[in-house]
PDB file of N, CA and C in Angstrom:
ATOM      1  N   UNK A   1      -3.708 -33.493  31.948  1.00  0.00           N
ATOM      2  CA  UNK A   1      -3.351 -32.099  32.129  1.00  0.00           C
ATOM      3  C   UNK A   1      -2.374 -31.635  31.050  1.00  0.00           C
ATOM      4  N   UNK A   2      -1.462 -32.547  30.925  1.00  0.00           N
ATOM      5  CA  UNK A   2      -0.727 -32.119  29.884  1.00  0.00           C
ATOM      6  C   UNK A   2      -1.246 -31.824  28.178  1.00  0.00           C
ATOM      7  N   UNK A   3      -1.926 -32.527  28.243  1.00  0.00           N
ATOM      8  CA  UNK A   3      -2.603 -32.492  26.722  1.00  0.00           C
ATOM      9  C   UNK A   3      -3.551 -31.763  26.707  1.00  0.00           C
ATOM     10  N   UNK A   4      -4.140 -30.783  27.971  1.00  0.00           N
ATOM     11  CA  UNK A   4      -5.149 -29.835  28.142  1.00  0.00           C
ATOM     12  C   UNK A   4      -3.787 -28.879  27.554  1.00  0.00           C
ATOM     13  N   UNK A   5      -2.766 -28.474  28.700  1.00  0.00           N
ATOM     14  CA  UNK A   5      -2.282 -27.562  27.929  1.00  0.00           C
ATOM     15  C   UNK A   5      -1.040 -27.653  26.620  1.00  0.00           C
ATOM     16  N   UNK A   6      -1.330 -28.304  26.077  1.00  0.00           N
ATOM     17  CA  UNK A   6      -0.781 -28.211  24.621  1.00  0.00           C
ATOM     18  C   UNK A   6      -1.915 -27.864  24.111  1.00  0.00           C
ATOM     19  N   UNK A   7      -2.856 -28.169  23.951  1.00  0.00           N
ATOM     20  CA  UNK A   7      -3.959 -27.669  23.316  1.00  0.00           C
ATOM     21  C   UNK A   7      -4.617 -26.569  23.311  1.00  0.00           C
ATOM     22  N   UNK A   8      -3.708 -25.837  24.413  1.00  0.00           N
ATOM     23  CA  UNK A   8      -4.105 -24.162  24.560  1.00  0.00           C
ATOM     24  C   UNK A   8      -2.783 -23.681  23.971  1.00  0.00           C
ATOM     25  N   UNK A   9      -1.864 -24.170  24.192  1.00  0.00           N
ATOM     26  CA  UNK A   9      -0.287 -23.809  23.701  1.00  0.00           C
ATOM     27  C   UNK A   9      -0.632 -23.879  21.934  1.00  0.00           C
ATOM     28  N   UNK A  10      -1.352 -24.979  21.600  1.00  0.00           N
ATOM     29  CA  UNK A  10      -1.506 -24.881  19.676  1.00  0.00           C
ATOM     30  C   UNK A  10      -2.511 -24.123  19.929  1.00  0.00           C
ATOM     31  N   UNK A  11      -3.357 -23.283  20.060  1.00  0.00           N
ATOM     32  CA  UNK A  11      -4.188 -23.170  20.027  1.00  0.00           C
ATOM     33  C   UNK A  11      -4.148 -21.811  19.763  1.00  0.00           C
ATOM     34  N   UNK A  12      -3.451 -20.532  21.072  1.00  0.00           N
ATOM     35  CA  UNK A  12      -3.051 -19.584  21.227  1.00  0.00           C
ATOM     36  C   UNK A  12      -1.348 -19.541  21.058  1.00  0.00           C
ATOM     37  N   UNK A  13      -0.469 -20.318  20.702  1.00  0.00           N
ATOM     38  CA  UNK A  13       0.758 -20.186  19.883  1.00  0.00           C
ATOM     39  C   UNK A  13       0.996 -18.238  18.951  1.00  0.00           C
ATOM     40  N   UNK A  14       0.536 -18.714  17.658  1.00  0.00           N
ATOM     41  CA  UNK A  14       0.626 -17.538  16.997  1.00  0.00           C
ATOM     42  C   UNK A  14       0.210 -16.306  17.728  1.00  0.00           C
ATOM     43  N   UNK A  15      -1.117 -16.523  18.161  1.00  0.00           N
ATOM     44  CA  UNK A  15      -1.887 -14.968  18.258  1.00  0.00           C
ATOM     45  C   UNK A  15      -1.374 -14.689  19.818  1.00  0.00           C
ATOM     46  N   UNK A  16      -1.064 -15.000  21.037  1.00  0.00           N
ATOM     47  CA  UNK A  16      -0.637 -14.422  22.017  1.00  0.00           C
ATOM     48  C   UNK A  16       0.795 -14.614  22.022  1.00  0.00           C
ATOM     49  N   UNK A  17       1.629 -16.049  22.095  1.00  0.00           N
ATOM     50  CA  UNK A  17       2.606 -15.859  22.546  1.00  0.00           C
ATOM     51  C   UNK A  17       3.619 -15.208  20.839  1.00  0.00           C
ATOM     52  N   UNK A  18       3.099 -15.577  19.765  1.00  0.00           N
ATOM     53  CA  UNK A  18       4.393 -14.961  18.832  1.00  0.00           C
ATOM     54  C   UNK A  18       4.502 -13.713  18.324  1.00  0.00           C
ATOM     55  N   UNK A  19       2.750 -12.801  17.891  1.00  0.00           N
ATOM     56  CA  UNK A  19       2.122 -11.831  17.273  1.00  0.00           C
ATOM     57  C   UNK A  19       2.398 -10.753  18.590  1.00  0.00           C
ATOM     58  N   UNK A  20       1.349 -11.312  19.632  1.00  0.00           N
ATOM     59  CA  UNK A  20       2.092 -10.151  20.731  1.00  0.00           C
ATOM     60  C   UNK A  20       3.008  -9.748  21.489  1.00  0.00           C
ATOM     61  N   UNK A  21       3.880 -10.975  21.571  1.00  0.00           N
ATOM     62  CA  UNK A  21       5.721 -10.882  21.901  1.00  0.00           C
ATOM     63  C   UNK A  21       6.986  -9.846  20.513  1.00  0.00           C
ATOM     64  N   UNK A  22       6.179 -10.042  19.919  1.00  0.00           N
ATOM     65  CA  UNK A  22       6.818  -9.559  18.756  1.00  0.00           C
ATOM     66  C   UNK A  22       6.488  -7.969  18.996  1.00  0.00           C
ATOM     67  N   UNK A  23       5.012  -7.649  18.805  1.00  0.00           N
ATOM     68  CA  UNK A  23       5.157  -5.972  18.914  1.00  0.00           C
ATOM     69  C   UNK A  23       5.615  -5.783  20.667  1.00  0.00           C
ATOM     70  N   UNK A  24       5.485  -6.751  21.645  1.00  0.00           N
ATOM     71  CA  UNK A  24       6.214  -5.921  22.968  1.00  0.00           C
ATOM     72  C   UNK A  24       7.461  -6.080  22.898  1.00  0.00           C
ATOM     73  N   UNK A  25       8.563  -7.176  22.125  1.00  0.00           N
ATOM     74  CA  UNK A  25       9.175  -6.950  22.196  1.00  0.00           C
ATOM     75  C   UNK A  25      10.242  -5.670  21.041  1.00  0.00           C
ATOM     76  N   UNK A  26       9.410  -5.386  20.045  1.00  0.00           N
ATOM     77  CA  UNK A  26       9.901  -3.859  18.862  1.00  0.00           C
ATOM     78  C   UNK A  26       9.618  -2.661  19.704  1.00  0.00           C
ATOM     79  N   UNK A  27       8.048  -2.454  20.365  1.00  0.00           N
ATOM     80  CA  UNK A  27       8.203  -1.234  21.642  1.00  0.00           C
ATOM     81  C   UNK A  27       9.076  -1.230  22.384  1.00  0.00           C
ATOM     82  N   UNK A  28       9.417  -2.157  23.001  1.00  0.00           N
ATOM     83  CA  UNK A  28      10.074  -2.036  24.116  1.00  0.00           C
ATOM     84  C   UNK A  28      11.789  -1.618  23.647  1.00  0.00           C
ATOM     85  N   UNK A  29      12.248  -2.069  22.369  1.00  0.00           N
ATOM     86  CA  UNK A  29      13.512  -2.160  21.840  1.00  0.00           C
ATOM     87  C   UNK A  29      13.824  -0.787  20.641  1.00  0.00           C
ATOM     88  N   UNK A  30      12.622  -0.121  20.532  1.00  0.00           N
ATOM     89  CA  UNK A  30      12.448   0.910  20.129  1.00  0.00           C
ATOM     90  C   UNK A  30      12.171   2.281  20.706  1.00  0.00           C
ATOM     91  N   UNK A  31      11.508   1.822  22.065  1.00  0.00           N
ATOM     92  CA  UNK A  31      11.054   3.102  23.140  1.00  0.00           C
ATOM     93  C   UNK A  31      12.343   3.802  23.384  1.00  0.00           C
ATOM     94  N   UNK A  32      13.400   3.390  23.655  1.00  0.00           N
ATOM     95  CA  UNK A  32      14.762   4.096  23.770  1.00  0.00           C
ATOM     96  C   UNK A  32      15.107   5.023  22.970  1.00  0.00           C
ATOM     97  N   UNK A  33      15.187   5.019  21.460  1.00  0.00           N
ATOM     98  CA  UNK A  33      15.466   5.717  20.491  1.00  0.00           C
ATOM     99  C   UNK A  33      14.400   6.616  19.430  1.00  0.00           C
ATOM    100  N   UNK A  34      13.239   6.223  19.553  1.00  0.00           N
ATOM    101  CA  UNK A  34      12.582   6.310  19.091  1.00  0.00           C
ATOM    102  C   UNK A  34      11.829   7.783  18.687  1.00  0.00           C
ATOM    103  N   UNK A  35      11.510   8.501  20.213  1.00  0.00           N
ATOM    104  CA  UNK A  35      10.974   9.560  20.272  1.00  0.00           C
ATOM    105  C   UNK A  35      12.479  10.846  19.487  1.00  0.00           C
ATOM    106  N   UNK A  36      13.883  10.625  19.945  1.00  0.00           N
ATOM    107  CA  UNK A  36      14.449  11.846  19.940  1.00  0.00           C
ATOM    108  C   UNK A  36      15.156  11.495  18.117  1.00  0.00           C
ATOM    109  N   UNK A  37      14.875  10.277  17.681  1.00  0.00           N
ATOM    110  CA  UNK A  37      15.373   9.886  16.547  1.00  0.00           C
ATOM    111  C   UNK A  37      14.967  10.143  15.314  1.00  0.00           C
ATOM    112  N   UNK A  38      13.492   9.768  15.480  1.00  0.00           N
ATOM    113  CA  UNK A  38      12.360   9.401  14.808  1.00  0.00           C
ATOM    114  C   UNK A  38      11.107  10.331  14.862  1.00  0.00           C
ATOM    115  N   UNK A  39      10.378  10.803  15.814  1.00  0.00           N
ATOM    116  CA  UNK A  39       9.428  11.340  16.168  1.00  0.00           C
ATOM    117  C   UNK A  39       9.643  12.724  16.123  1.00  0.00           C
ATOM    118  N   UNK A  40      10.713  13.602  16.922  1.00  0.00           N
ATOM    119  CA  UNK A  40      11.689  14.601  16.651  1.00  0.00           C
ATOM    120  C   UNK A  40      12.902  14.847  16.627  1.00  0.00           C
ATOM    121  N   UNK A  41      13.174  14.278  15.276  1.00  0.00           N
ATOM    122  CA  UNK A  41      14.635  14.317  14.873  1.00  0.00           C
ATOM    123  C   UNK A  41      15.117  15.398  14.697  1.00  0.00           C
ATOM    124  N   UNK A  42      16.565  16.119  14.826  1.00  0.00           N
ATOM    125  CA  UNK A  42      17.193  17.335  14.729  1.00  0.00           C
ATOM    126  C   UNK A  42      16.946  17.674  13.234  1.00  0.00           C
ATOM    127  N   UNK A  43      16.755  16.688  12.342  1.00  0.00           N
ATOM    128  CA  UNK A  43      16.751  17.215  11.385  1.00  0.00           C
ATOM    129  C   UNK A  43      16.103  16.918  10.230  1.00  0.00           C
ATOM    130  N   UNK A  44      15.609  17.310   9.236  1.00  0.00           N
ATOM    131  CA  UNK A  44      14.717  16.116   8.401  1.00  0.00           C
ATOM    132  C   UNK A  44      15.396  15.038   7.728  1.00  0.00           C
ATOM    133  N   UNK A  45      14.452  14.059   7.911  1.00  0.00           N
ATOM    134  CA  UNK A  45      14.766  12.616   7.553  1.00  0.00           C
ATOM    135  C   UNK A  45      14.791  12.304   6.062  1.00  0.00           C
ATOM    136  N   UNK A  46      15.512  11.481   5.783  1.00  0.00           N
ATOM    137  CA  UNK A  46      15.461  11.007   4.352  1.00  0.00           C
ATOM    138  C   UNK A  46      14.082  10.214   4.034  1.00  0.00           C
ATOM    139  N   UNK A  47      13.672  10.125   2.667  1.00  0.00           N
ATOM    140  CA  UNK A  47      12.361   9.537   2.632  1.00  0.00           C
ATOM    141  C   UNK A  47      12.401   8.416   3.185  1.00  0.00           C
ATOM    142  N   UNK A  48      13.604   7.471   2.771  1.00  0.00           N
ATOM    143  CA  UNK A  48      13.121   6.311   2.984  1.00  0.00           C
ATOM    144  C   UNK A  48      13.170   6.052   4.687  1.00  0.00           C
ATOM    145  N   UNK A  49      13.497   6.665   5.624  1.00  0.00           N
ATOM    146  CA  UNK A  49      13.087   7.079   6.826  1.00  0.00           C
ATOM    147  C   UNK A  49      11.790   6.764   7.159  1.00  0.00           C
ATOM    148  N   UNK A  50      11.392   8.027   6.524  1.00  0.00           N
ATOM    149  CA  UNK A  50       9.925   8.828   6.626  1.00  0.00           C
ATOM    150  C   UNK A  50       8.849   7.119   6.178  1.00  0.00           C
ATOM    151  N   UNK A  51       9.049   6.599   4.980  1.00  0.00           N
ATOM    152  CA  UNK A  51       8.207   5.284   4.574  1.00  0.00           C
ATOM    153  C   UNK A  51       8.810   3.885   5.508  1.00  0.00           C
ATOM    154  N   UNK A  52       9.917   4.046   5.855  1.00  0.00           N
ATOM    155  CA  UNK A  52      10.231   3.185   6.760  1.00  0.00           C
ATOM    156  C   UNK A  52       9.197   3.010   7.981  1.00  0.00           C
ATOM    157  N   UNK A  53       8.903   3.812   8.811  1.00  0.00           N
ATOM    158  CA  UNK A  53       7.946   3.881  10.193  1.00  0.00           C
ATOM    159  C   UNK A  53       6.756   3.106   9.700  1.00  0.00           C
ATOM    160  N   UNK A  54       5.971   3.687   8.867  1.00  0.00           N
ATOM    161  CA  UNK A  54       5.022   3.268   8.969  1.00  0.00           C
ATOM    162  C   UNK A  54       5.010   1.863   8.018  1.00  0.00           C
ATOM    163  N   UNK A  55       5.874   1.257   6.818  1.00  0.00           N
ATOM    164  CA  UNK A  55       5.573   0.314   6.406  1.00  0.00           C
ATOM    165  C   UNK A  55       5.990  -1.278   7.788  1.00  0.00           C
ATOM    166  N   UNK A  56       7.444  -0.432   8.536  1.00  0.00           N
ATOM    167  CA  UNK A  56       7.559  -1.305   9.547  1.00  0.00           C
ATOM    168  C   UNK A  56       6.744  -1.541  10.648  1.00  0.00           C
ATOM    169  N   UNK A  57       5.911  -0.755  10.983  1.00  0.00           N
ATOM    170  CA  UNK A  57       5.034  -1.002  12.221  1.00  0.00           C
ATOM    171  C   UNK A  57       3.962  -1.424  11.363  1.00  0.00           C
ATOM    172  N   UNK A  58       3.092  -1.205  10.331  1.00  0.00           N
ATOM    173  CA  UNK A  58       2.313  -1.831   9.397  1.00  0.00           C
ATOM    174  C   UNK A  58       2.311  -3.219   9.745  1.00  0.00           C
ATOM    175  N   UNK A  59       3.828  -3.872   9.027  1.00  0.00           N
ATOM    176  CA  UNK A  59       3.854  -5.285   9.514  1.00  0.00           C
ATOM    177  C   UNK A  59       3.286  -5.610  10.571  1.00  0.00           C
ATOM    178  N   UNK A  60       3.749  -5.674  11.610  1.00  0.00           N
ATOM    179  CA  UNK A  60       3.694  -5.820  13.201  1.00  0.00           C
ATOM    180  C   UNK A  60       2.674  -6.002  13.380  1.00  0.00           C
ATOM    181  N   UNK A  61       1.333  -5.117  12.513  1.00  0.00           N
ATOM    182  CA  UNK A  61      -0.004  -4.581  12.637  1.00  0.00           C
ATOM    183  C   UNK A  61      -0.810  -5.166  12.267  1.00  0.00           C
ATOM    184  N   UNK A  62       0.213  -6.044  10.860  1.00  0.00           N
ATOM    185  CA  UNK A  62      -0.749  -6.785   9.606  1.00  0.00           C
ATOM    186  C   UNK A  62      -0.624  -7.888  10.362  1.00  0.00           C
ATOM    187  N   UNK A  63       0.603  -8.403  10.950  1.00  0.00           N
ATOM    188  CA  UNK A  63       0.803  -9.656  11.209  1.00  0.00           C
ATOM    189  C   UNK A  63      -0.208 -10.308  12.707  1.00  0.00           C
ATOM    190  N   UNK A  64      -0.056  -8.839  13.634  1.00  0.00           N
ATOM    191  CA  UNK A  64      -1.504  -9.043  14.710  1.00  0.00           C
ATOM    192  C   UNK A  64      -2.761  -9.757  14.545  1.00  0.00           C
ATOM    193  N   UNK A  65      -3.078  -8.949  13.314  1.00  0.00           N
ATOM    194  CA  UNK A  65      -4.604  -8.094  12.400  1.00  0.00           C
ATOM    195  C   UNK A  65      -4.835 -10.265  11.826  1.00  0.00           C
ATOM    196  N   UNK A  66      -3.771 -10.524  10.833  1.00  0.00           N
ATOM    197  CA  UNK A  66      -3.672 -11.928  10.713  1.00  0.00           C
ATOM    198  C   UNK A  66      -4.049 -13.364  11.400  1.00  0.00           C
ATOM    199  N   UNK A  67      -3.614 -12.897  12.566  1.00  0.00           N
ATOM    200  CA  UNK A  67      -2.950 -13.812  13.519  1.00  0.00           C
ATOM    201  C   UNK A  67      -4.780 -14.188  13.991  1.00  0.00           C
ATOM    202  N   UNK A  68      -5.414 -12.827  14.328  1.00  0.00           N
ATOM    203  CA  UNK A  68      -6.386 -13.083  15.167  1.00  0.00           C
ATOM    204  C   UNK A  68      -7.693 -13.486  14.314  1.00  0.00           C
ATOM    205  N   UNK A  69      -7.268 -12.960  12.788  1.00  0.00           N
ATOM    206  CA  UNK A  69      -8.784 -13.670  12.281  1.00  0.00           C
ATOM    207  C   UNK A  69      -8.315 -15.016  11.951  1.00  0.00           C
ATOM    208  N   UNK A  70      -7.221 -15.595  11.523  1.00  0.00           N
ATOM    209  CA  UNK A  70      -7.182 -17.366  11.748  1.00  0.00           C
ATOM    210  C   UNK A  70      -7.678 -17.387  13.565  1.00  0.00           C
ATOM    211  N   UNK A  71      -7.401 -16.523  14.330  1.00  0.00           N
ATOM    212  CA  UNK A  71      -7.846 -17.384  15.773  1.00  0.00           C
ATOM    213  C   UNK A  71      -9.516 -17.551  15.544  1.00  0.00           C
ATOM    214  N   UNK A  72      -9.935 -16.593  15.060  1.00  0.00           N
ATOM    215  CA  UNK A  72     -11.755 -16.063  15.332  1.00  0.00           C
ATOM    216  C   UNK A  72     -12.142 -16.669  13.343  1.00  0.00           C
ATOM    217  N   UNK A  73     -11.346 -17.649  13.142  1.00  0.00           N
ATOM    218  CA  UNK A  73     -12.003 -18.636  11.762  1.00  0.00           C
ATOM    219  C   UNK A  73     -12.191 -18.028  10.852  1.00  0.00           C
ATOM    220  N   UNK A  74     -11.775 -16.620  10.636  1.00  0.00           N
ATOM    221  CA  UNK A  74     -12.107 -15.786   9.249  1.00  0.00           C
ATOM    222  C   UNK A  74     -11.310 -16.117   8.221  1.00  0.00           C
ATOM    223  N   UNK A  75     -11.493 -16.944   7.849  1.00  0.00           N
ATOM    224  CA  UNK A  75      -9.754 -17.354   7.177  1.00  0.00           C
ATOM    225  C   UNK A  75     -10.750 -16.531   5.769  1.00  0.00           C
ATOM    226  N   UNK A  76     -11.228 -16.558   5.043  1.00  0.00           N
ATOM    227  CA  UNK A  76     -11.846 -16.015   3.939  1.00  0.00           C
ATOM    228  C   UNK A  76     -11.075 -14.314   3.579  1.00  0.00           C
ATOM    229  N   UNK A  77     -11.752 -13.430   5.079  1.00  0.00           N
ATOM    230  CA  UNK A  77     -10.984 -12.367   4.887  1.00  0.00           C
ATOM    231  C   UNK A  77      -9.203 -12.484   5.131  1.00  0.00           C
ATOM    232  N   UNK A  78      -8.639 -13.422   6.211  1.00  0.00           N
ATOM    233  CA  UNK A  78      -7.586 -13.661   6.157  1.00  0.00           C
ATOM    234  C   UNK A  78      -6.420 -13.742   4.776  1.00  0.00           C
ATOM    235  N   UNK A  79      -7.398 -14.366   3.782  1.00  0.00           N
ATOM    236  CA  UNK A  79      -6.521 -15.184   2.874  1.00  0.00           C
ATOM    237  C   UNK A  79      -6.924 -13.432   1.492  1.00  0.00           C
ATOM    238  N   UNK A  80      -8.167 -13.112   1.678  1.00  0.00           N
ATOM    239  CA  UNK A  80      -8.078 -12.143   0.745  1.00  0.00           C
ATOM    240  C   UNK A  80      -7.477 -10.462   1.019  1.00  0.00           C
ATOM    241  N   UNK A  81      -7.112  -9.928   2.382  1.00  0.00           N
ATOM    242  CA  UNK A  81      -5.971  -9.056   2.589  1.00  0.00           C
ATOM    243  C   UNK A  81      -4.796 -10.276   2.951  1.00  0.00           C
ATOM    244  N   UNK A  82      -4.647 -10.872   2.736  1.00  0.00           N
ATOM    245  CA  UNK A  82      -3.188 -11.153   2.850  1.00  0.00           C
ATOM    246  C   UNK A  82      -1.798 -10.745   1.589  1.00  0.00           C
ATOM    247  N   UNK A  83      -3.108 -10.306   0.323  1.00  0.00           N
ATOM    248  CA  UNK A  83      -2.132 -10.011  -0.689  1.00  0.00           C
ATOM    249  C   UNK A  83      -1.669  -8.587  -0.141  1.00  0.00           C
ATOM    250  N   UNK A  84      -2.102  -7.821   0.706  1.00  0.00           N
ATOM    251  CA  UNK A  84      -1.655  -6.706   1.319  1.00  0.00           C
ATOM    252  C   UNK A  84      -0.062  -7.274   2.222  1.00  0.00           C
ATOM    253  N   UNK A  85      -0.563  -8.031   2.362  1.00  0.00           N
ATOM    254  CA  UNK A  85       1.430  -8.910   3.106  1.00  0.00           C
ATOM    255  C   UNK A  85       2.282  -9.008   2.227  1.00  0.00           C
ATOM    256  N   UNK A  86       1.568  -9.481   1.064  1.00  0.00           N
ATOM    257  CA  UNK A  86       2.561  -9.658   0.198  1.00  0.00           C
ATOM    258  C   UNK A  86       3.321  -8.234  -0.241  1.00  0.00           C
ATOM    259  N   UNK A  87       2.461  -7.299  -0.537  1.00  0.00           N
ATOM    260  CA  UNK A  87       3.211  -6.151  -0.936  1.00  0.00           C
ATOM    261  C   UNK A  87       3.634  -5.583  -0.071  1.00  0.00           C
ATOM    262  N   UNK A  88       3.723  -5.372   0.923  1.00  0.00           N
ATOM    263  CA  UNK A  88       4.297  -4.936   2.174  1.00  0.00           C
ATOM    264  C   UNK A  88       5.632  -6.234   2.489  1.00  0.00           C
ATOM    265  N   UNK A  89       5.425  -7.237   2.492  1.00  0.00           N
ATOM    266  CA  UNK A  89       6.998  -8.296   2.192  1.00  0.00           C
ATOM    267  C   UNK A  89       7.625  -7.645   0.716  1.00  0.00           C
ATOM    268  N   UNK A  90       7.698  -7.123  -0.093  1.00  0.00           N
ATOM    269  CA  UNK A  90       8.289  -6.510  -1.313  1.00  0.00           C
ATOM    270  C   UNK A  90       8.823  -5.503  -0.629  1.00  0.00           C
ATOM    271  N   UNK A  91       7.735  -4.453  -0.492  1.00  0.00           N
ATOM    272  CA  UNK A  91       8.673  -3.098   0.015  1.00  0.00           C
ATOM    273  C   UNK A  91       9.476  -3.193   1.238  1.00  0.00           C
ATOM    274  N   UNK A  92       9.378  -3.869   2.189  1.00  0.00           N
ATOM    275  CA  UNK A  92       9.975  -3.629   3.359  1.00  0.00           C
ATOM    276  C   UNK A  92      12.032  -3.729   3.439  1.00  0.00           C
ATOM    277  N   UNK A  93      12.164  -4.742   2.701  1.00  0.00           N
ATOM    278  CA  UNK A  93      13.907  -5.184   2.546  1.00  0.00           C
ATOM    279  C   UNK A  93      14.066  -3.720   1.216  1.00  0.00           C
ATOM    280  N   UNK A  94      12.886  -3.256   0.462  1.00  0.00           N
ATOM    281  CA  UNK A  94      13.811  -2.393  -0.141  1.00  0.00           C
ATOM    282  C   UNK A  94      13.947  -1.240   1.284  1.00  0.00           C
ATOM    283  N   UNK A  95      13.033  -1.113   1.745  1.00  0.00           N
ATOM    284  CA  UNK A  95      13.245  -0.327   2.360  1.00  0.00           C
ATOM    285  C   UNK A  95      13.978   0.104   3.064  1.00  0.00           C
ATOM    286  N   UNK A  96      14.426  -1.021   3.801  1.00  0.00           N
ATOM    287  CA  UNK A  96      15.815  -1.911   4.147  1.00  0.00           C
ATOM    288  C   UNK A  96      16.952  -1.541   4.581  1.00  0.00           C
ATOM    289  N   UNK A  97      17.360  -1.437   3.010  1.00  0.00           N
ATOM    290  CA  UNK A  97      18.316  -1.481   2.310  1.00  0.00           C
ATOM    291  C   UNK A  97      18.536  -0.091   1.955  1.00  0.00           C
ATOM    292  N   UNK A  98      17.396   0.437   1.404  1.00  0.00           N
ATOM    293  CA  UNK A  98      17.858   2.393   1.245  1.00  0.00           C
ATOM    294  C   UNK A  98      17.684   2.816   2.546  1.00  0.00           C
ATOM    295  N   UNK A  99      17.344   2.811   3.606  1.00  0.00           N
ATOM    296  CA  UNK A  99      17.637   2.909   4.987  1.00  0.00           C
ATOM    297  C   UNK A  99      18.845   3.256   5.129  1.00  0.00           C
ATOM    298  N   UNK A 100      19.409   1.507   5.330  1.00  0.00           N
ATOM    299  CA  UNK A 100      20.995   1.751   5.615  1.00  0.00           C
ATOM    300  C   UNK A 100      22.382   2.497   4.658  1.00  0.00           C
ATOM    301  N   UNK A 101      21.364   2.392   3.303  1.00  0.00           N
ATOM    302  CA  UNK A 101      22.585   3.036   2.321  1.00  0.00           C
ATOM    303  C   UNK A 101      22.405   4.665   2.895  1.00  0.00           C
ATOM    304  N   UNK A 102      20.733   5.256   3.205  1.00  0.00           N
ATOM    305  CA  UNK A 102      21.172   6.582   3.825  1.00  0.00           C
ATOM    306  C   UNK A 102      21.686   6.227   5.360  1.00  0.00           C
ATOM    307  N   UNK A 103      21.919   5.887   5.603  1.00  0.00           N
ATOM    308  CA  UNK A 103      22.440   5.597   7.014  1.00  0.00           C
ATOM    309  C   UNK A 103      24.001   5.921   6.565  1.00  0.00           C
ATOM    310  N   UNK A 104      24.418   5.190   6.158  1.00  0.00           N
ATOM    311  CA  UNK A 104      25.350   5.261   5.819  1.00  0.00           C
ATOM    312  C   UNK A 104      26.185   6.423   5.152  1.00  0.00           C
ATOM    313  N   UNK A 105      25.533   7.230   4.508  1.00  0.00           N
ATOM    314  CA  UNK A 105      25.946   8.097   4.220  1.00  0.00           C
ATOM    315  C   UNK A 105      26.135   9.043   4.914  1.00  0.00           C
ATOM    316  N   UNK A 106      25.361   9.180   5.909  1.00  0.00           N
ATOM    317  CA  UNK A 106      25.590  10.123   7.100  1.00  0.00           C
ATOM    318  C   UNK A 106      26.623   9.697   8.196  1.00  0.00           C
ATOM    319  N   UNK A 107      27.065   8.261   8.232  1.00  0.00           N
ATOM    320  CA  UNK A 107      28.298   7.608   8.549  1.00  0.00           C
ATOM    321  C   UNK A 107      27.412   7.701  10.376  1.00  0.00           C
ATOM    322  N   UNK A 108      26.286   7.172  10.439  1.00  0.00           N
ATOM    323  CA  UNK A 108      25.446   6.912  12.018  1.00  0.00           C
ATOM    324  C   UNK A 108      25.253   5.873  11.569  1.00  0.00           C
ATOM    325  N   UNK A 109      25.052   5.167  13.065  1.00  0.00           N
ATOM    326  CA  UNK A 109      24.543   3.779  13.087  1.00  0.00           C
ATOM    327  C   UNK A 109      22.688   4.012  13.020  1.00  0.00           C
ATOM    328  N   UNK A 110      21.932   4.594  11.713  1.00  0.00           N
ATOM    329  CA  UNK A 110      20.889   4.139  12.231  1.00  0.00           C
ATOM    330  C   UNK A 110      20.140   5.156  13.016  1.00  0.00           C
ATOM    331  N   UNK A 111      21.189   6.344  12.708  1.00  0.00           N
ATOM    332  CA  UNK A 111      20.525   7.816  13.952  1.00  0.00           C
ATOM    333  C   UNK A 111      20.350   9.087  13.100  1.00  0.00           C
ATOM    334  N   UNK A 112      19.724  10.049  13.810  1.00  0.00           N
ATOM    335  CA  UNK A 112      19.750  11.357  12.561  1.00  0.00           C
ATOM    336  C   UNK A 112      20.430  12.438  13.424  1.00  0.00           C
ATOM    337  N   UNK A 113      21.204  12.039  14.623  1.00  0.00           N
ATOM    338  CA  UNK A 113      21.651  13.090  15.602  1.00  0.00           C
ATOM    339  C   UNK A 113      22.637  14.056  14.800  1.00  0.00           C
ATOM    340  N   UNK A 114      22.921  13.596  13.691  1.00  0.00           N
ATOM    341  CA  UNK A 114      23.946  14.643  13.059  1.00  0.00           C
ATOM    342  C   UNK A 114      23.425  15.074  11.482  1.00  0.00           C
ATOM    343  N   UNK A 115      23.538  16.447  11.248  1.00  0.00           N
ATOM    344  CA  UNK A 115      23.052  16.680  10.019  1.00  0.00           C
ATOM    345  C   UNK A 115      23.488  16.910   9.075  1.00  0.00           C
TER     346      UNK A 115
END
């Protein structure tokens, strides 16, 4: 029994418990702030805001999108969009990073409640 389930534990590892813990746990840690921050903010957002959303949920998306063609053996298409990871691992820390420098300038943790 035990070696039945390790063998579902390696098996489904990445694609259920790490790929889909990961986006329930960014919804769930994002649903709070998200809509009055992000979605309709008081005020317009700085770009790197605006490219922030979607290159960060991208990940989340790519890393799903990943996860499940190594489960379903596609490793072929796996390995040839994966250079799409790669450039998306480049932009994301810049993104980052001009994030928090506009963050910062507006002296919020991370919010657009003030303009």
């Amino acid at each position: 029994m035990t070696t039945r389930r390790a063998a579902l534990l390696d098996k489904y590892f990445y694609f259920f418990f790490m790929s889909l813990l990961i986006a329930v746990v960014v919804v769930y840690g994002f649903s709070y702030t998200v809509d009055q921050n992000l979605i309709h903010p008081p005020c317009l957002a700085p770009l790197s805001f605006i490219c922030m959303r979607p290159s960060f949920s991208g990940w989340v998306l790519f890393f799903i999108l990943q996860s499940t063609l190594i489960r379903t053996h596609n490793v072929r298409l796996h390995r040839r969009i994966g250079w799409f990871g790669v450039a998306l691992r480049v932009v994301i820390p810049v993104l980052g990073i001009s994030t928090r420098y506009h963050s910062a300038l507006q002296n919020t943790p991370l919010q657009l409640d003030r303009c």
